[in-house]
Protein backbone atom coordinates (compact mmCIF):
# COMPACT_ATOMS: atom_id res chain seq x y z
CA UNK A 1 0.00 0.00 0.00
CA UNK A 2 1.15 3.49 -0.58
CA UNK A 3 2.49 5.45 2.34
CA UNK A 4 0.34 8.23 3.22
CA UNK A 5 2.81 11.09 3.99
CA UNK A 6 1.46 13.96 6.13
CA UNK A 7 2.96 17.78 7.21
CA UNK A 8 4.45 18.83 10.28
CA UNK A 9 5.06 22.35 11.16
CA UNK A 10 6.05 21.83 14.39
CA UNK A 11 6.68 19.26 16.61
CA UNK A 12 2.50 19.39 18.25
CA UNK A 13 1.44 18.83 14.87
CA UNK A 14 3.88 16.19 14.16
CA UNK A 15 3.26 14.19 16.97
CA UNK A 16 -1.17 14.70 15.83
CA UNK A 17 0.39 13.70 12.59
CA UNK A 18 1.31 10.13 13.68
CA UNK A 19 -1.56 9.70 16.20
CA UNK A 20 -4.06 10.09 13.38
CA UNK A 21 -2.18 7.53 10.88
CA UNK A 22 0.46 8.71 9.25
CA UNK A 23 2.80 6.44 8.11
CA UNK A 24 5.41 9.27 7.19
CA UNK A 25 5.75 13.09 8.58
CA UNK A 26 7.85 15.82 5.80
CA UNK A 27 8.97 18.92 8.32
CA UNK A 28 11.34 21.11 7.49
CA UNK A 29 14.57 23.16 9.16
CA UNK A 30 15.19 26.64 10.43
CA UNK A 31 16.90 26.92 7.06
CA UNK A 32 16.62 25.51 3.40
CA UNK A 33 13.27 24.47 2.76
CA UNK A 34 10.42 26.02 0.79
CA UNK A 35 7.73 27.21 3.60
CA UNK A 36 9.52 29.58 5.78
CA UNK A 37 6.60 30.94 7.65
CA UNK A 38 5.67 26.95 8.42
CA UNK A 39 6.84 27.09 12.40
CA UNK A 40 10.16 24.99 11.41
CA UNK A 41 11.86 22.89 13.22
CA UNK A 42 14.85 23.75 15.53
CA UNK A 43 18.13 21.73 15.71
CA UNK A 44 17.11 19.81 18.79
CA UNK A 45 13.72 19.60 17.69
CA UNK A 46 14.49 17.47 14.75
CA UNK A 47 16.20 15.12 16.92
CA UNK A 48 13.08 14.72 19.14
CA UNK A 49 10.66 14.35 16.15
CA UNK A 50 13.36 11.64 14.85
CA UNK A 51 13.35 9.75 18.16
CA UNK A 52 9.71 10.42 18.21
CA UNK A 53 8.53 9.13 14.82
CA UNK A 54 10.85 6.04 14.93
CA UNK A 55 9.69 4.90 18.23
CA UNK A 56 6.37 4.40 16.45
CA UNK A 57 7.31 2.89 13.69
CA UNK A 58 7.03 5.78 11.15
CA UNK A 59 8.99 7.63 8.78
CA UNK A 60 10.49 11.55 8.96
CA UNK A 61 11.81 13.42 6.07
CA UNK A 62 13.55 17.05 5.69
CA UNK A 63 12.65 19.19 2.86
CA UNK A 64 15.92 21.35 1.93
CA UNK A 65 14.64 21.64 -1.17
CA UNK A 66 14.92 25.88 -2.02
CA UNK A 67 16.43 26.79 -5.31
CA UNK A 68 19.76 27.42 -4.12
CA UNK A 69 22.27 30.54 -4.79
CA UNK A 70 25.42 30.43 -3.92
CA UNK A 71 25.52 32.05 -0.96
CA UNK A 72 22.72 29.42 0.28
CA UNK A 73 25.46 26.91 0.77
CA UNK A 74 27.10 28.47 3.53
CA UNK A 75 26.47 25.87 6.48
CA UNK A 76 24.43 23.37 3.77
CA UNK A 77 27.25 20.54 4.22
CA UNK A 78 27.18 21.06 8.43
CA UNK A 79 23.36 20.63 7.95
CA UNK A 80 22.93 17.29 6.22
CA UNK A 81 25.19 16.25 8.17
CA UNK A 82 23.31 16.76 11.27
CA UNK A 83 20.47 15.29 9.71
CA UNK A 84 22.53 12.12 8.80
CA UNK A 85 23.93 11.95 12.41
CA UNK A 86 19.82 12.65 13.56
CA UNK A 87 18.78 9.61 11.85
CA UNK A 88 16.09 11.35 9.31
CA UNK A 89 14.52 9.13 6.78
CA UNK A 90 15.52 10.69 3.83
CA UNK A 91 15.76 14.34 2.63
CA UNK A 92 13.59 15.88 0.09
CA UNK A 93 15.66 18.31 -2.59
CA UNK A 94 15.08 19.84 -5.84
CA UNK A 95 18.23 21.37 -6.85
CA UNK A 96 21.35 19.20 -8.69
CA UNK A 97 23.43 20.74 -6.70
CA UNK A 98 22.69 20.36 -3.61
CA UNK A 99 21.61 16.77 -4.38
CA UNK A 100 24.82 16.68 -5.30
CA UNK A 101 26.13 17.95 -1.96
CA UNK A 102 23.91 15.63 -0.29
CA UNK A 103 25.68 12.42 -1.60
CA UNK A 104 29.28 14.38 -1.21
CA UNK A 105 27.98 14.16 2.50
CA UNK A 106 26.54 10.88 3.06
CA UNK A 107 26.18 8.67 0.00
CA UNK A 108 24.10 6.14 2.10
CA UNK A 109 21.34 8.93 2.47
CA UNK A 110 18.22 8.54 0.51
CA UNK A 111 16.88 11.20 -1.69
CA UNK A 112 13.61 12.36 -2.29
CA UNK A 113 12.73 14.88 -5.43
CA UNK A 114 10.78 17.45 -4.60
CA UNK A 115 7.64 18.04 -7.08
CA UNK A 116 9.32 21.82 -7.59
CA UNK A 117 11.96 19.58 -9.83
CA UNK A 118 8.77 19.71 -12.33
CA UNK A 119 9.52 15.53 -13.55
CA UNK A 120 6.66 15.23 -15.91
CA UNK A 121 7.95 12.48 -17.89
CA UNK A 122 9.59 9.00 -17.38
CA UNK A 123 12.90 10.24 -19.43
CA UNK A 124 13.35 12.25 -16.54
CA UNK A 125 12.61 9.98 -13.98
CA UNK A 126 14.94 7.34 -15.15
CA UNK A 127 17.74 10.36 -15.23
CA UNK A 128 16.84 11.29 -11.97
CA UNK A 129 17.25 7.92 -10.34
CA UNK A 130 20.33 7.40 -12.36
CA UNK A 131 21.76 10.06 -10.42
CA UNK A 132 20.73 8.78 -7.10
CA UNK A 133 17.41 9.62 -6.18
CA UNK A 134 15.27 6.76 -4.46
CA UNK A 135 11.67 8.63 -4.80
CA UNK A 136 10.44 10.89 -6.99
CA UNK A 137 7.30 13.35 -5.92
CA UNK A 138 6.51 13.85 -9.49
CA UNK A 139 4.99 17.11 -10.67
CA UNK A 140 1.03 18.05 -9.46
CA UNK A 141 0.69 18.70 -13.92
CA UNK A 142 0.42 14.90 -14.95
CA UNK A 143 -2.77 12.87 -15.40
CA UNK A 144 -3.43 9.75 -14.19
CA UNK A 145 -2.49 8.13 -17.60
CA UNK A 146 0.61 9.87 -17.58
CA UNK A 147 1.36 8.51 -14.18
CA UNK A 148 0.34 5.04 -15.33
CA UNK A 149 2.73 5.11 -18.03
CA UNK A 150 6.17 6.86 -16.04
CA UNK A 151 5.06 3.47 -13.11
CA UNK A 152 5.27 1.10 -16.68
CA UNK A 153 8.65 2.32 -17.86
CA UNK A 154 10.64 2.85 -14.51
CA UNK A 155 11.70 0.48 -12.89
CA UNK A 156 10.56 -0.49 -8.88
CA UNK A 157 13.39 0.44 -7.40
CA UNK A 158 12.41 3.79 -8.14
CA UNK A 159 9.72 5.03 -5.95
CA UNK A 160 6.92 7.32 -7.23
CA UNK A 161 4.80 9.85 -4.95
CA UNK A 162 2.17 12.27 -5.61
CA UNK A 163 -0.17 14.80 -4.07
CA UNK A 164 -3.72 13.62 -3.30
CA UNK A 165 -4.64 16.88 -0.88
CA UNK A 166 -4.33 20.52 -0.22
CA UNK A 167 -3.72 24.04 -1.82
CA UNK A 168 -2.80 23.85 -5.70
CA UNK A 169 -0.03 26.43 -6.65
CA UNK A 170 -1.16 28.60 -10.08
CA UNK A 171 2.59 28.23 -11.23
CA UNK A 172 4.24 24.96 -12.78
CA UNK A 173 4.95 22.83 -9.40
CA UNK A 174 5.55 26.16 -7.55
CA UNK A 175 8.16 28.09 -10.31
CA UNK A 176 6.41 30.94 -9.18
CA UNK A 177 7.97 34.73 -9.55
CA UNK A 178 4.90 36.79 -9.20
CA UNK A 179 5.75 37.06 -5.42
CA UNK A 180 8.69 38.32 -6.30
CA UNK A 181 7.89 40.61 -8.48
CA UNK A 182 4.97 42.06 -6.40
CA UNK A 183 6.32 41.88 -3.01
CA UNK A 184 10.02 41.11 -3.45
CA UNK A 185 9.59 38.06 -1.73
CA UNK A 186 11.16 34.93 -3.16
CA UNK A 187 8.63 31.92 -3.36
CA UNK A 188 11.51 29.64 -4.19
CA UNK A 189 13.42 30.01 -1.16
CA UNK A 190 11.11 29.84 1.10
CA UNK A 191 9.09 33.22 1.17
CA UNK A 192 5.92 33.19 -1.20
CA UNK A 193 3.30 35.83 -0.07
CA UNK A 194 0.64 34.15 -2.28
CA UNK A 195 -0.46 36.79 -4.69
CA UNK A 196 -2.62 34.63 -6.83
CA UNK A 197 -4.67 34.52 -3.78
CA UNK A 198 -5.44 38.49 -3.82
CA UNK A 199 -8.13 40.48 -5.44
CA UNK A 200 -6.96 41.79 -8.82
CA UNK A 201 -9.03 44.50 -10.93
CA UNK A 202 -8.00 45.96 -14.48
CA UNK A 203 -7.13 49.49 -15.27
CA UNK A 204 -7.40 50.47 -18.92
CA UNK A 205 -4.71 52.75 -20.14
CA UNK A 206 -6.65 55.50 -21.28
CA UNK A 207 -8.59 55.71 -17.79
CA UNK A 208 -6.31 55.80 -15.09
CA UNK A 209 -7.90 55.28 -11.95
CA UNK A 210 -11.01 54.16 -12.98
CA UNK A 211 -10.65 50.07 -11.70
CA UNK A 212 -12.61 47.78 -13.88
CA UNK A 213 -13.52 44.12 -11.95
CA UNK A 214 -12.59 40.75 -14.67
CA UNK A 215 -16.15 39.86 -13.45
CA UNK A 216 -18.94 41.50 -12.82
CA UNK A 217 -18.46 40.87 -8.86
CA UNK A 218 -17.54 43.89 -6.46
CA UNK A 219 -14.92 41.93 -4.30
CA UNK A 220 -12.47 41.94 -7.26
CA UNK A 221 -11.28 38.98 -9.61
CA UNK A 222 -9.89 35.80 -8.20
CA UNK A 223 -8.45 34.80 -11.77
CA UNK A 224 -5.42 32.97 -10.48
CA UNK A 225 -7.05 31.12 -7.25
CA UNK A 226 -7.24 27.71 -7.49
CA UNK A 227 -9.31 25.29 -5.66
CA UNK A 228 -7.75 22.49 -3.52
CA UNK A 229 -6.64 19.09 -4.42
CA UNK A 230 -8.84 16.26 -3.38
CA UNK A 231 -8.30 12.73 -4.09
CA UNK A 232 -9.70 11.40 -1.57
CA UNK A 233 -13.08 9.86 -3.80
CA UNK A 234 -10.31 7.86 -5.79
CA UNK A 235 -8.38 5.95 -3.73
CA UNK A 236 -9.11 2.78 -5.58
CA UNK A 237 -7.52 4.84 -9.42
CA UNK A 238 -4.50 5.75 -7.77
CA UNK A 239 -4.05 3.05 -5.71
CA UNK A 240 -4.45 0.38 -8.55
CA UNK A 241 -1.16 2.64 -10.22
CA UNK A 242 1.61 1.15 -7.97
CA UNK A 243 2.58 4.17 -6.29
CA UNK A 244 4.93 4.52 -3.45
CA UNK A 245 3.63 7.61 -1.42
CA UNK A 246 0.22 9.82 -1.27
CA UNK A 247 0.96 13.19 0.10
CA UNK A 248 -0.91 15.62 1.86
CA UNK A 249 -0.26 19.23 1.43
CA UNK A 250 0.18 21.96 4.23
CA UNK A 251 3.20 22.21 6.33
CA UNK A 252 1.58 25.60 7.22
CA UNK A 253 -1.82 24.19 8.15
CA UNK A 254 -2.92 23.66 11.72
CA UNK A 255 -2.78 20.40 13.70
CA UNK A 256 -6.67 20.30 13.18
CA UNK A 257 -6.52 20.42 9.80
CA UNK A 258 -3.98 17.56 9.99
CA UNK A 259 -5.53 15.37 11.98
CA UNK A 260 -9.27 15.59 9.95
CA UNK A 261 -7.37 14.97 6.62
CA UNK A 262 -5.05 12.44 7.62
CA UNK A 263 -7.53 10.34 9.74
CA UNK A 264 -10.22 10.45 6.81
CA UNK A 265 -7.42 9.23 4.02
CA UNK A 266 -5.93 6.74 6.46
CA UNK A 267 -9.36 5.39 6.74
CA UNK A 268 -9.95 4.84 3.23
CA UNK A 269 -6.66 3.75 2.56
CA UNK A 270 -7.07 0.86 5.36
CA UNK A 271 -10.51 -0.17 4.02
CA UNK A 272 -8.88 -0.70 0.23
CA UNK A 273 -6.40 -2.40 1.95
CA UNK A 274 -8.95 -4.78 3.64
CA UNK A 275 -10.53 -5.24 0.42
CA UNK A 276 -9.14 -3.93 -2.61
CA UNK A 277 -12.22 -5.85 -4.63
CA UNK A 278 -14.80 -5.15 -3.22
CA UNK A 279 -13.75 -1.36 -1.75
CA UNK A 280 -16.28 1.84 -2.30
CA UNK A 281 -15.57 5.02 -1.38
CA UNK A 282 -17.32 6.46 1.69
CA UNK A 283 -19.63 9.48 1.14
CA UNK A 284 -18.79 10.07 5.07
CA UNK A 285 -15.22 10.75 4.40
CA UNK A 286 -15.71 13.59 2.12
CA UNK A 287 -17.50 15.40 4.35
CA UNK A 288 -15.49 14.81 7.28
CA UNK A 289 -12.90 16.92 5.52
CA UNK A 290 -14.68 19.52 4.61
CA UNK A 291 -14.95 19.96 8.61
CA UNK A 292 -11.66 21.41 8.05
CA UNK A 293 -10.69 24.80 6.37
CA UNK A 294 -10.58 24.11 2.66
CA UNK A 295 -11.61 25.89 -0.66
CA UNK A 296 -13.60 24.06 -2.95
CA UNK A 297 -12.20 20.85 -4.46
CA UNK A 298 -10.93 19.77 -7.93
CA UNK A 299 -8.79 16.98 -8.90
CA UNK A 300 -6.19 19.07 -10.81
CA UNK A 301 -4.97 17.46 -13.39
CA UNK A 302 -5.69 13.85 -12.79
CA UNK A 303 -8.25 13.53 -15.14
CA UNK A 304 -7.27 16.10 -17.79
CA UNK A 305 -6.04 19.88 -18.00
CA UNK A 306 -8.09 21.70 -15.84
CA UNK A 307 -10.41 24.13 -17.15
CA UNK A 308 -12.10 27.74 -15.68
CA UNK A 309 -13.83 26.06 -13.19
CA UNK A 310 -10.84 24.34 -11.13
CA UNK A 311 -10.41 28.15 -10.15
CA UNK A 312 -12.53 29.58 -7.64
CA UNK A 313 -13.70 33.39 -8.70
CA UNK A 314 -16.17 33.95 -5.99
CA UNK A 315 -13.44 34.14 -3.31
CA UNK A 316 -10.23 33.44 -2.07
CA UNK A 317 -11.00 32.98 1.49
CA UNK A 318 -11.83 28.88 2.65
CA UNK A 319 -14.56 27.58 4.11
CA UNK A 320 -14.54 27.12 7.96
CA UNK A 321 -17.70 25.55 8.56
CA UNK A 322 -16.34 24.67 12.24
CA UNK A 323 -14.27 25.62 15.32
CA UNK A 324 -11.13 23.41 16.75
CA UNK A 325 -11.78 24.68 20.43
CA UNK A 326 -10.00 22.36 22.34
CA UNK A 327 -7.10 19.62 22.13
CA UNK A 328 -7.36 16.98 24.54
CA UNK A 329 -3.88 16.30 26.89
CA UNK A 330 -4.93 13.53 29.03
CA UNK A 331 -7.69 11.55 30.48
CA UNK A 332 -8.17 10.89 34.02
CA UNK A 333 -9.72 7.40 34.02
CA UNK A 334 -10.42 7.37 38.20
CA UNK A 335 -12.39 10.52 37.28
CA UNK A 336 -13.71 9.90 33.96
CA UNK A 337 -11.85 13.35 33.34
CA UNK A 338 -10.44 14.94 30.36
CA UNK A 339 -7.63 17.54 30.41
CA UNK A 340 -8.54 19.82 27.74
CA UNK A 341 -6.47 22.97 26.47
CA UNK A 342 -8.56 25.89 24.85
CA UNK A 343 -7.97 26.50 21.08
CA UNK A 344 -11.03 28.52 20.64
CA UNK A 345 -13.17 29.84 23.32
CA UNK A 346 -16.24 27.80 24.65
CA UNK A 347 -18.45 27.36 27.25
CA UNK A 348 -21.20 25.73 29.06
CA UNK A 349 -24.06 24.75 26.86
CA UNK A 350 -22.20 24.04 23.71
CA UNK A 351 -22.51 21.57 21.40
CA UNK A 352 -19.43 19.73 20.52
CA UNK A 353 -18.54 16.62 18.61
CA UNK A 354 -14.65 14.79 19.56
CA UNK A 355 -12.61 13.77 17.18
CA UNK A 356 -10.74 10.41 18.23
CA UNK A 357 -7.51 9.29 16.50
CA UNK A 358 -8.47 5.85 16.67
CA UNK A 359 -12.37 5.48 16.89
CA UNK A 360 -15.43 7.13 15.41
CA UNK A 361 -16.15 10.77 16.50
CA UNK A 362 -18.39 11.51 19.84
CA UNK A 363 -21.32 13.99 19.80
CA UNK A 364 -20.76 15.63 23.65
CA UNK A 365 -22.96 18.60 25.54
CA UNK A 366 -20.72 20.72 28.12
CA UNK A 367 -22.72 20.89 31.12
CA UNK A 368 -20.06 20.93 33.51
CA UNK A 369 -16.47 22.68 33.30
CA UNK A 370 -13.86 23.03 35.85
CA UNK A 371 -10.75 24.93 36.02
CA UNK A 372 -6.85 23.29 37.37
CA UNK A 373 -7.99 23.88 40.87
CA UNK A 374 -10.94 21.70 40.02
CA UNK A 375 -13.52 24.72 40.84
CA UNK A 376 -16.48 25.25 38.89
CA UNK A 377 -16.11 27.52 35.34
CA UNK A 378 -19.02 28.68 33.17
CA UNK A 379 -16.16 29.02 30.35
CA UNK A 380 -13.07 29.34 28.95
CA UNK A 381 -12.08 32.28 27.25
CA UNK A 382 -7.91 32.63 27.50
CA UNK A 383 -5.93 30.89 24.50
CA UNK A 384 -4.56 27.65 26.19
CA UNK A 385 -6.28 27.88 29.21
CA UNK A 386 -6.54 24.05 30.80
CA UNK A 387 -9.56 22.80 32.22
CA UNK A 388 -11.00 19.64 33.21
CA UNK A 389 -14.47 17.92 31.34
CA UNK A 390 -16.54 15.23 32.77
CA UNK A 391 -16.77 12.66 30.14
CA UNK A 392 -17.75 9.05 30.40
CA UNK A 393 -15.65 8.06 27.41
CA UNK A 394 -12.41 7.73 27.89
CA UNK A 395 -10.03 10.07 25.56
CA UNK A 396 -7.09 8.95 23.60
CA UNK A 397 -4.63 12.24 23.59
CA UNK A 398 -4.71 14.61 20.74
CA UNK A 399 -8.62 14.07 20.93
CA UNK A 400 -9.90 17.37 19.78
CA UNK A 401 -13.39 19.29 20.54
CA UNK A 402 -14.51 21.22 17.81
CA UNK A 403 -17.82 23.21 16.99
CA UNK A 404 -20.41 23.76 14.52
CA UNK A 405 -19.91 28.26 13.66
CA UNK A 406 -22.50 29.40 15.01
């Protein structure tokens, strides 16, 4: 079965990560990597994550895959080596030359190719594992055909992975310079502001300062916003290809958002497994992730080019249909107790339902709250505060309460 690789940001959402079924967690450093507003890990908080993952059985792997200048190599060699010494998976790159560097440093460490490396064709994956790369994470532009046919004409030493979830990039696999150009940040070292998520107008040349909208909508034009990846309906298509890895975008996304979309594709991903024959999707999935923050979904270019309406022109903002207010820390069994930590505020008299990492969600009614000191609280209003819930189920940690918006 394909390993279903998830994002960390930090080392919370790491460790939701592999308590909602990830088989394989991408982070990235301080330095290096392509998502420099992500968190990040530390130095010493690789190491943990490393001792972390692997005493669960699971699989970690650092993304120092920027388009490097030359002044980016300064300290490059002293960091894959610390990440050689840490005991990391593999490391994800894009650039020759530091792939290069990378077996100058350890030639036992494996290499991943990042999907910026834009392979699109099995020519290049064959020259790309020629030059030592174990796994390619080939570009978000090919169809399933096209996958089909780089699987047929590679061989299987060669691993193939693709992305089955999260926010599409307007440019080719993230060769993006409009951030640069508009706000002089570079989007392939690490810095994108996301312009093709503002609101753009047109101005014609012969009436300046008169704006005119691309569509007849007063918010502005969206015509570079995509819609998000979802794969999640075709498990069984991609599955049936003899791929390696199924990746989930969004090493900037929360540790809700992580555990909804991880839980829901390790479900389906377990029941093809159980049955590959006689497996059908479940309706139930779908709209258990669209209890997270999403845009609207398309399936990019799986099943051909996609067209004006794999771009959402109502709006760039997602959908948040519900509130993560509270991450569970422990469970007190003698007191049928859970330790809860605020996210969002809530209070008596709210409706909640728990998600479990390992069991079907709870429905649960807050009638009684009470603070560290065990005294009685109408609510909890201050980010993080801990308090205590009376529930009869007992909670497996990284349970999380969330709520319908009201």
């Amino acid at each position: 079965m394909p390993e279903l690789l998830a994002p960390a940001g930090d080392l919370e959402k790491l460790k939701i990560a592999v308590a909602y079924g990830a088989d394989a967690i991408y982070i990235g450093g301080k330095r290096f990597g392509l998502r420099a507003f992500a968190g990040n890990f530390e130095k010493d908080e690789i190491e943990e994550a490393v001792k972390y993952v692997h005493k669960y059985g699971r699989k970690i792997y650092v993304t120092i895959n920027i388009f490097a200048h030359n002044d980016d190599f300064s300290g490059m060699a002293e960091y894959i080596g610390f990440l050689s010494k840490a005991g990391v998976d593999a490391v994800i790159v894009s650039d020759p030359g530091i792939l290069s560097l990378v077996k100058d440093v350890d030639p036992d460490m494996e290499i991943h190719l990042s999907t910026q490396a834009n392979t699109t064709n099995w020519r290049s994956a064959l020259f790309w594992h020629n030059m030592g790369v174990k796994r390619i994470i080939l570009a978000r532009e090919l169809s399933l055909a096209e996958i089909k046919e780089i699987r047929e004409r590679t061989p299987a030493t060669l691993e193939l992975e693709v992305f089955v979830h999260g926010a599409m990039c307007m440019s080719y696999s993230g060769r993006c310079m409009l951030s640069n150009y508009l706000a002089g940040r570079d989007p392939n070292r690490g810095a994108c502001a996301h312009p093709c998520r503002w609101k753009y107008y047109l101005m014609e040349e012969k009436r300046p300062g008169e704006y005119l909208p691309v569509m007849e909508d007063e918010r502005g034009s969206y015509i570079l916003n995509s819609k998000d990846l979802c794969m999640l309906e075709y498990i069984r298509e991609l599955a049936g290809i003899g791929l390696d890895g199924f990746k989930i975008e969004g090493r900037m996304k929360s540790g809700y958002y992580v555990a909804v979309v991880v839980k829901a594709y390790r479900q389906e991903l377990d029941r093809y497994e159980r049955d590959p024959e006689g497996y059908s999707f479940n309706p139930e999935a779908l709209e258990e992730v669209k209890k997270a923050s999403h845009r609207p979904f398309t399936t990019g270019f799986y099943f051909g080019k996609p067209t004006h309406n794999d771009n959402e022109y109502s709006s760039s903002q997602y959908i948040r249909e519900y509130d993560f207010v509270g991450l569970v820390l422990g469970y007190e069994r003698e007191n049928r107790m859970a330790e809860v930590e605020q996210r969002n505020p809530f209070r008596i008299g709210d409706e909640v339902e728990i998600l479990r990492p390992n069991s079907g969600n709870l429905n649960y009614s807050i009638r009684q709250m009470l603070d560290e000191n065990y005294q009685p609280i109408d609510h909890a209003p201050h980010p993080q505060q801990k308090v205590y819930l009376p529930i009869e189920h007992p909670l497996e940690k990284y349970s999380m309460l969330r709520r319908k918006k009201r």
